[in-house]
Protein backbone atom coordinates (compact mmCIF):
# COMPACT_ATOMS: atom_id res chain seq x y z
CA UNK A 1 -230.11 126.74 -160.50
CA UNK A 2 -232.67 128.76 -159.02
CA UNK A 3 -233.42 132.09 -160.49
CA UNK A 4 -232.67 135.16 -158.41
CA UNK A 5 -234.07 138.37 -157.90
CA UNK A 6 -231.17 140.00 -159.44
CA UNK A 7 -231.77 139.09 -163.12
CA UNK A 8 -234.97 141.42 -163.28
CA UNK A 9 -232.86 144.42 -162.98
CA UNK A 10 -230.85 146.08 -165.50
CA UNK A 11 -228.69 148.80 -165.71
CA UNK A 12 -225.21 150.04 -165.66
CA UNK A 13 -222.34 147.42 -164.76
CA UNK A 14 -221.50 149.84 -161.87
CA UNK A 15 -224.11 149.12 -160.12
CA UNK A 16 -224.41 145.50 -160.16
CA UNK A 17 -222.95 145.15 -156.70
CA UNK A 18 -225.87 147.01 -155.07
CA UNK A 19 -228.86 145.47 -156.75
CA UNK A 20 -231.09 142.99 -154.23
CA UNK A 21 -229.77 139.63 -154.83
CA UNK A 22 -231.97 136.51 -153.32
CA UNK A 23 -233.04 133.63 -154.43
CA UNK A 24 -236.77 132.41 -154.27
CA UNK A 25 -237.66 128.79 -154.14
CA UNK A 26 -240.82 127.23 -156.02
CA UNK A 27 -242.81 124.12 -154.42
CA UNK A 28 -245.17 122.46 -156.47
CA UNK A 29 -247.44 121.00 -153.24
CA UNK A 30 -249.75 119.37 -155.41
CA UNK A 31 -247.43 116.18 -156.15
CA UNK A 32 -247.58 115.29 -152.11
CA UNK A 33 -250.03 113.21 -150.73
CA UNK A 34 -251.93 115.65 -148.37
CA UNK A 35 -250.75 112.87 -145.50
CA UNK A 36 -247.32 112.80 -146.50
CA UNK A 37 -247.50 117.11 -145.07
CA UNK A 38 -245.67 117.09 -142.19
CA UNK A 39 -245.30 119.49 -139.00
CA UNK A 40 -246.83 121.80 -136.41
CA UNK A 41 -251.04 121.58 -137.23
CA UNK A 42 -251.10 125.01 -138.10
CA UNK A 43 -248.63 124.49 -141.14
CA UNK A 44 -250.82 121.65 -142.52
CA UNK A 45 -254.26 122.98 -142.43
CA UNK A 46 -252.24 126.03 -144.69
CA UNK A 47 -250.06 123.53 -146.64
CA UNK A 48 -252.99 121.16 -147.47
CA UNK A 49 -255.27 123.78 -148.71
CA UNK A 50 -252.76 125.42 -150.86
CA UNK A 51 -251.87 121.91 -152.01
CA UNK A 52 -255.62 120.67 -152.66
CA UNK A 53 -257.61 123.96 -153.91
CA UNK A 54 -257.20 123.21 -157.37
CA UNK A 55 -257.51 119.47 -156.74
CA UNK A 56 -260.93 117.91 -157.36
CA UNK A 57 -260.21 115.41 -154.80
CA UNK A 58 -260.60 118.35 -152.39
CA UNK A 59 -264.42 117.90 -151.62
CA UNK A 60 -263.55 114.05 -150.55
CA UNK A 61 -260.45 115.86 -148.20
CA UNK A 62 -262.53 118.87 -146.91
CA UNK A 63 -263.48 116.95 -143.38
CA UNK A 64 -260.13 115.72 -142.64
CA UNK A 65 -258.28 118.71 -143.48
CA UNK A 66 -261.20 120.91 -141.46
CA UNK A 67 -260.61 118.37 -138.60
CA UNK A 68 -257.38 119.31 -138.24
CA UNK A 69 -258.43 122.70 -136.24
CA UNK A 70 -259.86 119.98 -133.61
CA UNK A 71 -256.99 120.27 -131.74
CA UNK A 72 -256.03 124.08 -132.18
CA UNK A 73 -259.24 125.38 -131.82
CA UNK A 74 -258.81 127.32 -128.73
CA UNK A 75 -257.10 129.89 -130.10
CA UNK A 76 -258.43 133.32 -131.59
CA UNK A 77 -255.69 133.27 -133.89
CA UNK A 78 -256.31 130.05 -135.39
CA UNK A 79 -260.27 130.25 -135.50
CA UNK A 80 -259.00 133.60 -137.73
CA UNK A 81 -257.40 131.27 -139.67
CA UNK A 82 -259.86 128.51 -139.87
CA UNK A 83 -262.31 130.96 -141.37
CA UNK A 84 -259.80 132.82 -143.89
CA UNK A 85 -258.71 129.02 -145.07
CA UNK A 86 -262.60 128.39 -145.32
CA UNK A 87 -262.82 131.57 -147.54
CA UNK A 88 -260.30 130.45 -149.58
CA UNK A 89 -261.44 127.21 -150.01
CA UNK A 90 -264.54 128.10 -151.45
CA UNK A 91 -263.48 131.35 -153.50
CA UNK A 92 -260.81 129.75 -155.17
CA UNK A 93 -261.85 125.50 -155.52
CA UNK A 94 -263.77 124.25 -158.49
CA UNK A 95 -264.44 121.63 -157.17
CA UNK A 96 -265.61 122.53 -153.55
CA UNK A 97 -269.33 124.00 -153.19
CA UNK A 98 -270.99 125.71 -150.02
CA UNK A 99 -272.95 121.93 -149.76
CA UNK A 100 -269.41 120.16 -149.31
CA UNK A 101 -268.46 122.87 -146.57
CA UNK A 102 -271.71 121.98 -145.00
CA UNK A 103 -271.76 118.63 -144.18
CA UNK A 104 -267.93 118.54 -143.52
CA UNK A 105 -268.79 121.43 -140.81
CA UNK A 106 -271.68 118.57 -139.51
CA UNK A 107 -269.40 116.88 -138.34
CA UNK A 108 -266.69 118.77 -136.53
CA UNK A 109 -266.88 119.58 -132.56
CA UNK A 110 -269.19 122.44 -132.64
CA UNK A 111 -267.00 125.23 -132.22
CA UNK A 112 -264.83 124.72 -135.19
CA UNK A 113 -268.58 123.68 -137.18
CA UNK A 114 -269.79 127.66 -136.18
CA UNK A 115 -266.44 129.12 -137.27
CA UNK A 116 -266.84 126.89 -140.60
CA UNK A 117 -270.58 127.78 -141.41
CA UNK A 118 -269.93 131.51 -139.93
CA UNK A 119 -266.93 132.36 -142.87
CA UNK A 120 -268.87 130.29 -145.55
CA UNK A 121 -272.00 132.49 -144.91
CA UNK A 122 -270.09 135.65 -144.65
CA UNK A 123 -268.16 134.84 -148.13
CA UNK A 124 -271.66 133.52 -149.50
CA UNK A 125 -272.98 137.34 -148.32
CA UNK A 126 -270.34 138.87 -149.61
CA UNK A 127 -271.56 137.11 -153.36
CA UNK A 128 -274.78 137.92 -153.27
CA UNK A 129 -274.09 141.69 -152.60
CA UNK A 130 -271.14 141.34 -155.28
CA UNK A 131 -274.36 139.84 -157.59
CA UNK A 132 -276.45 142.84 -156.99
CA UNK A 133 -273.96 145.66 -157.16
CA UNK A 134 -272.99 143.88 -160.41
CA UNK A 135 -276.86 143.51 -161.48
CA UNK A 136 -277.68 146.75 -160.94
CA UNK A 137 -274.16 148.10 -162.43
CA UNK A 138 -275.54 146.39 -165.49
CA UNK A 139 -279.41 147.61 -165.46
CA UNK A 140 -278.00 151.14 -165.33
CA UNK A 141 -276.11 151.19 -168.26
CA UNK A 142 -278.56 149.56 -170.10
CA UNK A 143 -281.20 152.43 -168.93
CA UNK A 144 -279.00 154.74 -169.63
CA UNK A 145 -278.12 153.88 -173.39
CA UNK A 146 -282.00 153.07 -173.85
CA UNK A 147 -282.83 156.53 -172.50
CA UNK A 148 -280.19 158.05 -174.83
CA UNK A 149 -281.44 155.99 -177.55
CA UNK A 150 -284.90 156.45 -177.19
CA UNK A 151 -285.09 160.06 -175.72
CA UNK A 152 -281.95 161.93 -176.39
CA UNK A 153 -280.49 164.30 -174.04
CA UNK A 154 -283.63 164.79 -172.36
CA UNK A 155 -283.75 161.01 -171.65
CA UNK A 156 -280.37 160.94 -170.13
CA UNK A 157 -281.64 164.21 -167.82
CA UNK A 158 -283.37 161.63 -165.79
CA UNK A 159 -280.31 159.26 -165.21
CA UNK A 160 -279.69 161.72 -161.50
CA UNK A 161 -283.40 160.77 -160.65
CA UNK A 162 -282.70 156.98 -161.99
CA UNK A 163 -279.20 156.54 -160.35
CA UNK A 164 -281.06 157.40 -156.56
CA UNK A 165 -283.39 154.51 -157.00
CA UNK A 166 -282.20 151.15 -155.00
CA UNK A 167 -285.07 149.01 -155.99
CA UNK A 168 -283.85 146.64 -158.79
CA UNK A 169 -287.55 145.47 -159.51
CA UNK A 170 -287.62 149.32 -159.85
CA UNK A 171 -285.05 149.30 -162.78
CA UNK A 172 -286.29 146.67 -164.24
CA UNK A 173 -289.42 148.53 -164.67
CA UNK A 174 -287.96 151.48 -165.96
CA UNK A 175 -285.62 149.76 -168.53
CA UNK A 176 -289.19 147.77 -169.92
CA UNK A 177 -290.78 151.35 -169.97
CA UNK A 178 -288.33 152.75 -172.05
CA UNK A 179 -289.09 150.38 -175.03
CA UNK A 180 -292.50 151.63 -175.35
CA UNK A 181 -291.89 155.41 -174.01
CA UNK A 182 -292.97 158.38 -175.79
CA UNK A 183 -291.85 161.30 -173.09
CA UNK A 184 -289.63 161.27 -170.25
CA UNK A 185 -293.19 161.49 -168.02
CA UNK A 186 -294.16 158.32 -169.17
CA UNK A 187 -290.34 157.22 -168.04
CA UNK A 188 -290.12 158.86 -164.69
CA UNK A 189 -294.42 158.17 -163.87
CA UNK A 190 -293.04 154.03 -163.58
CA UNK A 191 -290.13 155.25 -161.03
CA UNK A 192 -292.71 157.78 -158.75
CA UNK A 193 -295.64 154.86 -158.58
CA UNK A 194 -293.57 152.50 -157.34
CA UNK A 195 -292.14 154.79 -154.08
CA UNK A 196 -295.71 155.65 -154.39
């Protein structure tokens, strides 16, 4: 029997009758054969990348299951989903990198190729600026403990100046100088050449 919603409350026997009672169903899509996915196109393309993201036989799948949108194409709705099931694809598959996505795009009717390449750029984007906020994230803290450690509270009086600075060669540049600084000038001089 299938477990129900029910059994995650608890509580007086009173009010049993007026808990939410349903039942949920579990489907383990990986044991079907992505072929053996039946029904309107829309439901496979969703079905079979659920099913296959986890699979590594996904990159060999990619331009049949892409080809799918062939014939659904024309609507907005559905080149929405193309591009969220693209996302998804390539977020969450070990197995599937931006190369696979590619050269199964090559060779789809161009419109569903553009919506392909257009969501795996946009998620590829959306990495890289994930990578920098995350790089400089990083290079700030570390300037800010070496200032502390180096310079005291005096040091970390320049994190406000440090903080404004977008430049991660910038940072970089001040995290080196703080190894060999003696003052905060000979911190904050590497930050004013290079806006200089």
């Amino acid at each position: 029997m299938a477990p129900t919603h029910g059994a995650l409350f608890t509580g007086p026997e009173a009010l049993r009758p007026y808990w939410p009672e349903f039942r949920y169903e579990l489907l383990d899509l990986s044991r079907y054969d992505p072929v053996a996915i039946r029904g309107a196109v829309v439901t496979q393309i969703v079905l079979r990348a659920l099913r296959g993201v986890y699979d590594p036989e996904l990159r060999a799948e990619l331009p049949s299951l892409l080809a799918l949108y062939v014939e659904v194409v024309s609507s907005p709705t559905v080149r929405e989903l193309l591009a969220v099931v693209t996302k998804y694809i390539a977020a969450a598959s070990g197995s599937v990198v931006w190369e696979d996505i590619r050269q199964a795009a090559l060779g789809l009717p161009k419109e569903v190729g553009e919506v392909v390449m257009t969501a795996a750029e946009e998620l590829q984007q959306e990495g890289r600026e994930e990578g920098l906020l995350q790089a400089r994230a990083e290079l700030m803290a570390g300037i800010e403990l070496g200032l502390e450690l180096k310079l005291g509270a005096d040091g970390l009086a320049l994190m406000p100046e440090v903080t404004r600075i977008e430049d991660l060669a910038t940072l970089h540049a001040v995290r080196e100088a703080i190894r060999t600084a003696r003052t905060v000038d000979d911190v904050r001089r590497v930050y004013r050449r290079a806006a200089a």
